[in-house]
C-alpha atoms as a PDB file:
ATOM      1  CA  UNK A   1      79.537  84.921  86.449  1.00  0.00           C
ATOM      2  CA  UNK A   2      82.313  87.598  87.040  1.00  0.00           C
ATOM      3  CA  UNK A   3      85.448  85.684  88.781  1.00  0.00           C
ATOM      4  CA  UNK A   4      87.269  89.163  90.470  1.00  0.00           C
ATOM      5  CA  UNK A   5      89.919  88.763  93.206  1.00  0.00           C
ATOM      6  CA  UNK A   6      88.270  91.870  95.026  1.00  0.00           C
ATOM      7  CA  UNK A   7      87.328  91.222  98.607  1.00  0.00           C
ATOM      8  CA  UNK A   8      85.436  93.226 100.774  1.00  0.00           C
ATOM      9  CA  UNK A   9      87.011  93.308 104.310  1.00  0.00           C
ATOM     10  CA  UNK A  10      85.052  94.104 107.506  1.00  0.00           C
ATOM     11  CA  UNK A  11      87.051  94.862 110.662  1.00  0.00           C
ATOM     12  CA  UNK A  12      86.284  95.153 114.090  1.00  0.00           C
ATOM     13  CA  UNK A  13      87.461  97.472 116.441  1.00  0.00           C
ATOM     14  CA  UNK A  14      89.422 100.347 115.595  1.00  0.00           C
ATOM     15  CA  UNK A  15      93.118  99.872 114.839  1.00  0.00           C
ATOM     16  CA  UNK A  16      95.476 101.961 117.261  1.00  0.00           C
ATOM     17  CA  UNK A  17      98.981 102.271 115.448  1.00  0.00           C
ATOM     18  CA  UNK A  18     100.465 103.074 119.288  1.00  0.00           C
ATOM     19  CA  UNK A  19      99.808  99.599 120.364  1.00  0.00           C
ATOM     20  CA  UNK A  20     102.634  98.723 118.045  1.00  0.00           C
ATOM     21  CA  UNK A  21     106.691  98.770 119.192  1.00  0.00           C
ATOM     22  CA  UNK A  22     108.707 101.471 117.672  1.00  0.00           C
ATOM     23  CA  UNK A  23     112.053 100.057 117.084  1.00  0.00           C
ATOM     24  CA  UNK A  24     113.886 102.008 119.669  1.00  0.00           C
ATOM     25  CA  UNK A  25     111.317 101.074 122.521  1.00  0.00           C
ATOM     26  CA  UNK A  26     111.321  97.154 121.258  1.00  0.00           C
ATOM     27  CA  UNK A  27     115.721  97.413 121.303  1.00  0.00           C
ATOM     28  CA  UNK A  28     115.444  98.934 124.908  1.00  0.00           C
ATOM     29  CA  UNK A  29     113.554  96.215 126.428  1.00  0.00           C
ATOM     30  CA  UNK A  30     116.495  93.893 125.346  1.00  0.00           C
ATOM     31  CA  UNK A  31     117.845  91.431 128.503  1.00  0.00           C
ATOM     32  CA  UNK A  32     114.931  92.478 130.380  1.00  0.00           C
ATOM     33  CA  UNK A  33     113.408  89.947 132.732  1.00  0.00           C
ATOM     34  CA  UNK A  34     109.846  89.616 133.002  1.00  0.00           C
ATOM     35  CA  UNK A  35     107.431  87.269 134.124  1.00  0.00           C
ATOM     36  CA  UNK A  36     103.580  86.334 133.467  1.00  0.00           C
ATOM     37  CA  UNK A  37     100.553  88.968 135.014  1.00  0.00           C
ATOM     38  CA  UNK A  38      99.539  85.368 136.627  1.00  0.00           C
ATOM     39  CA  UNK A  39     102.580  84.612 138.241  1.00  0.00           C
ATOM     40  CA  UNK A  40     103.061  88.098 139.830  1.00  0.00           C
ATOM     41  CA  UNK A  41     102.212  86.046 143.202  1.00  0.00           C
ATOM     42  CA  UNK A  42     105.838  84.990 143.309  1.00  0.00           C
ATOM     43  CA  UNK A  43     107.497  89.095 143.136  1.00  0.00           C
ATOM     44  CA  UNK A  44     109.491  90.080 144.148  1.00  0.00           C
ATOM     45  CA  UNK A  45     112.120  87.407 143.847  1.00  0.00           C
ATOM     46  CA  UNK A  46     110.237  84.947 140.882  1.00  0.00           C
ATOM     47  CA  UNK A  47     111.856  81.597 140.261  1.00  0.00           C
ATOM     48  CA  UNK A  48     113.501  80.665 137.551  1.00  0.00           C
ATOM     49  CA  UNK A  49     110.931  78.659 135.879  1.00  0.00           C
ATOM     50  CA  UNK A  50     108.514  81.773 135.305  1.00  0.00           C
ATOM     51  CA  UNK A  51     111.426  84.247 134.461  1.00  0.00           C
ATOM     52  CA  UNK A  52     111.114  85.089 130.578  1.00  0.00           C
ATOM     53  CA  UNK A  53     114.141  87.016 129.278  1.00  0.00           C
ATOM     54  CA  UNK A  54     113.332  89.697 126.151  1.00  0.00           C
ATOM     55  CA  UNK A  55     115.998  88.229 124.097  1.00  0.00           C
ATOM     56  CA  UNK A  56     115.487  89.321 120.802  1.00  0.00           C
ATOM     57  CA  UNK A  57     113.505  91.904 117.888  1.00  0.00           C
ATOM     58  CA  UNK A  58     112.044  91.140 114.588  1.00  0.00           C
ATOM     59  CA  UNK A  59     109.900  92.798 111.943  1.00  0.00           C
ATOM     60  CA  UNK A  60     107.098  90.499 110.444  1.00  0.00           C
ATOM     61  CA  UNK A  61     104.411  92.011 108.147  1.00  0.00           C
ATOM     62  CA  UNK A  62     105.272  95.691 108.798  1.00  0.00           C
ATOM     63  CA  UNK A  63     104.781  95.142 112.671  1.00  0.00           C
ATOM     64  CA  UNK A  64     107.579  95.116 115.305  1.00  0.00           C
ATOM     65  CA  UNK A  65     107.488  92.180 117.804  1.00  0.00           C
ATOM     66  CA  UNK A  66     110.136  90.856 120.689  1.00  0.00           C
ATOM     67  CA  UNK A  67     111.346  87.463 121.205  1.00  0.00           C
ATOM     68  CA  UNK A  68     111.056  86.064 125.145  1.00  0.00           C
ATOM     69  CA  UNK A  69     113.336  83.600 126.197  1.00  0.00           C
ATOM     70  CA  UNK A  70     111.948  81.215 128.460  1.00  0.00           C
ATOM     71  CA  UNK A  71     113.927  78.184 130.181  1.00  0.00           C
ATOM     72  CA  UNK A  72     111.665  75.781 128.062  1.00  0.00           C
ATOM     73  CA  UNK A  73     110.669  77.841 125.390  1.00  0.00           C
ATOM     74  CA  UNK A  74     110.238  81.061 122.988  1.00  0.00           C
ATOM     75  CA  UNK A  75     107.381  83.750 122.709  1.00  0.00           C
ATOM     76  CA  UNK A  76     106.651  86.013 120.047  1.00  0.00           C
ATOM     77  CA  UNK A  77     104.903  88.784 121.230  1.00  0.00           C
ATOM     78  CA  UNK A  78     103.427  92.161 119.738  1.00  0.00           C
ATOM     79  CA  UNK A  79     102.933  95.278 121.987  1.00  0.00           C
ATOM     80  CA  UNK A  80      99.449  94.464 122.333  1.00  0.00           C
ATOM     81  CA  UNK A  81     100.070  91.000 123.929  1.00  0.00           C
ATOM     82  CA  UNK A  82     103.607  92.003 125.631  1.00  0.00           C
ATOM     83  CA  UNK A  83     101.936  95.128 127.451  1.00  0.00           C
ATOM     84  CA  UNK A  84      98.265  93.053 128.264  1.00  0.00           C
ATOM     85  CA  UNK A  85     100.192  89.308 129.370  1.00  0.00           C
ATOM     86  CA  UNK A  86     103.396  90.862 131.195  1.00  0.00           C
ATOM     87  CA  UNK A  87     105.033  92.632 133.123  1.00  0.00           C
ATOM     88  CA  UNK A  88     108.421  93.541 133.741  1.00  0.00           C
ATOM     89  CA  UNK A  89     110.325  92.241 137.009  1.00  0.00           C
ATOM     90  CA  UNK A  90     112.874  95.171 137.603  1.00  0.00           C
ATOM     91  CA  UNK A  91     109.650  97.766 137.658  1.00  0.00           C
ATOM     92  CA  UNK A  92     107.871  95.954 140.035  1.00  0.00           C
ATOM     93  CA  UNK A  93     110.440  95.351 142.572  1.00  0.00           C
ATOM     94  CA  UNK A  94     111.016  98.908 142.347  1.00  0.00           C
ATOM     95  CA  UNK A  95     108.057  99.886 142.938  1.00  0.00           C
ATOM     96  CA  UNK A  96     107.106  97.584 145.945  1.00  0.00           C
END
């Protein structure tokens, strides 16, 4: 019986290295307000409740996420989820 810590890994998908932040666009989105793709019912003005506030950056295994603050809570979020699960607030009241 040979006892080897070699695994074979099978992914799915292909990995695209733009879904991830670059440092510069994660820092910009800093004190941004943004809100939920479900709760864009309540734009332009969104209460309080459903207003998340980018508050912060970190690095964790080699992949940039942001912090939301939330009045109840915190989110860690990579690109992938930021970009597919929000939106931000300013854009779409510009845009309206």
């Amino acid at each position: 019986m040979n006892m080897s810590r070699d695994y074979d890994i099978e992914t799915f998908g292909d990995w695209n290295p733009e879904l991830s932040f670059e440092l510069n666009e994660a820092v910009s989105l800093f004190y941004k307000e943004v809100i939920r793709i479900q709760d864009r019912a309540h734009l332009p003005k969104p209460p309080i409740e459903v207003i998340g506030i980018v508050c912060g950056v970190l690095t964790l295994n080699d992949e940039i996420e942001v912090i939301i603050r939330f009045p109840n809570k915190l989110e860690q979020l990579c690109k992938t989820e930021f970009c597919g699960d929000f939106i931000l607030v300013e854009k779409t009241c510009l845009d309206g």
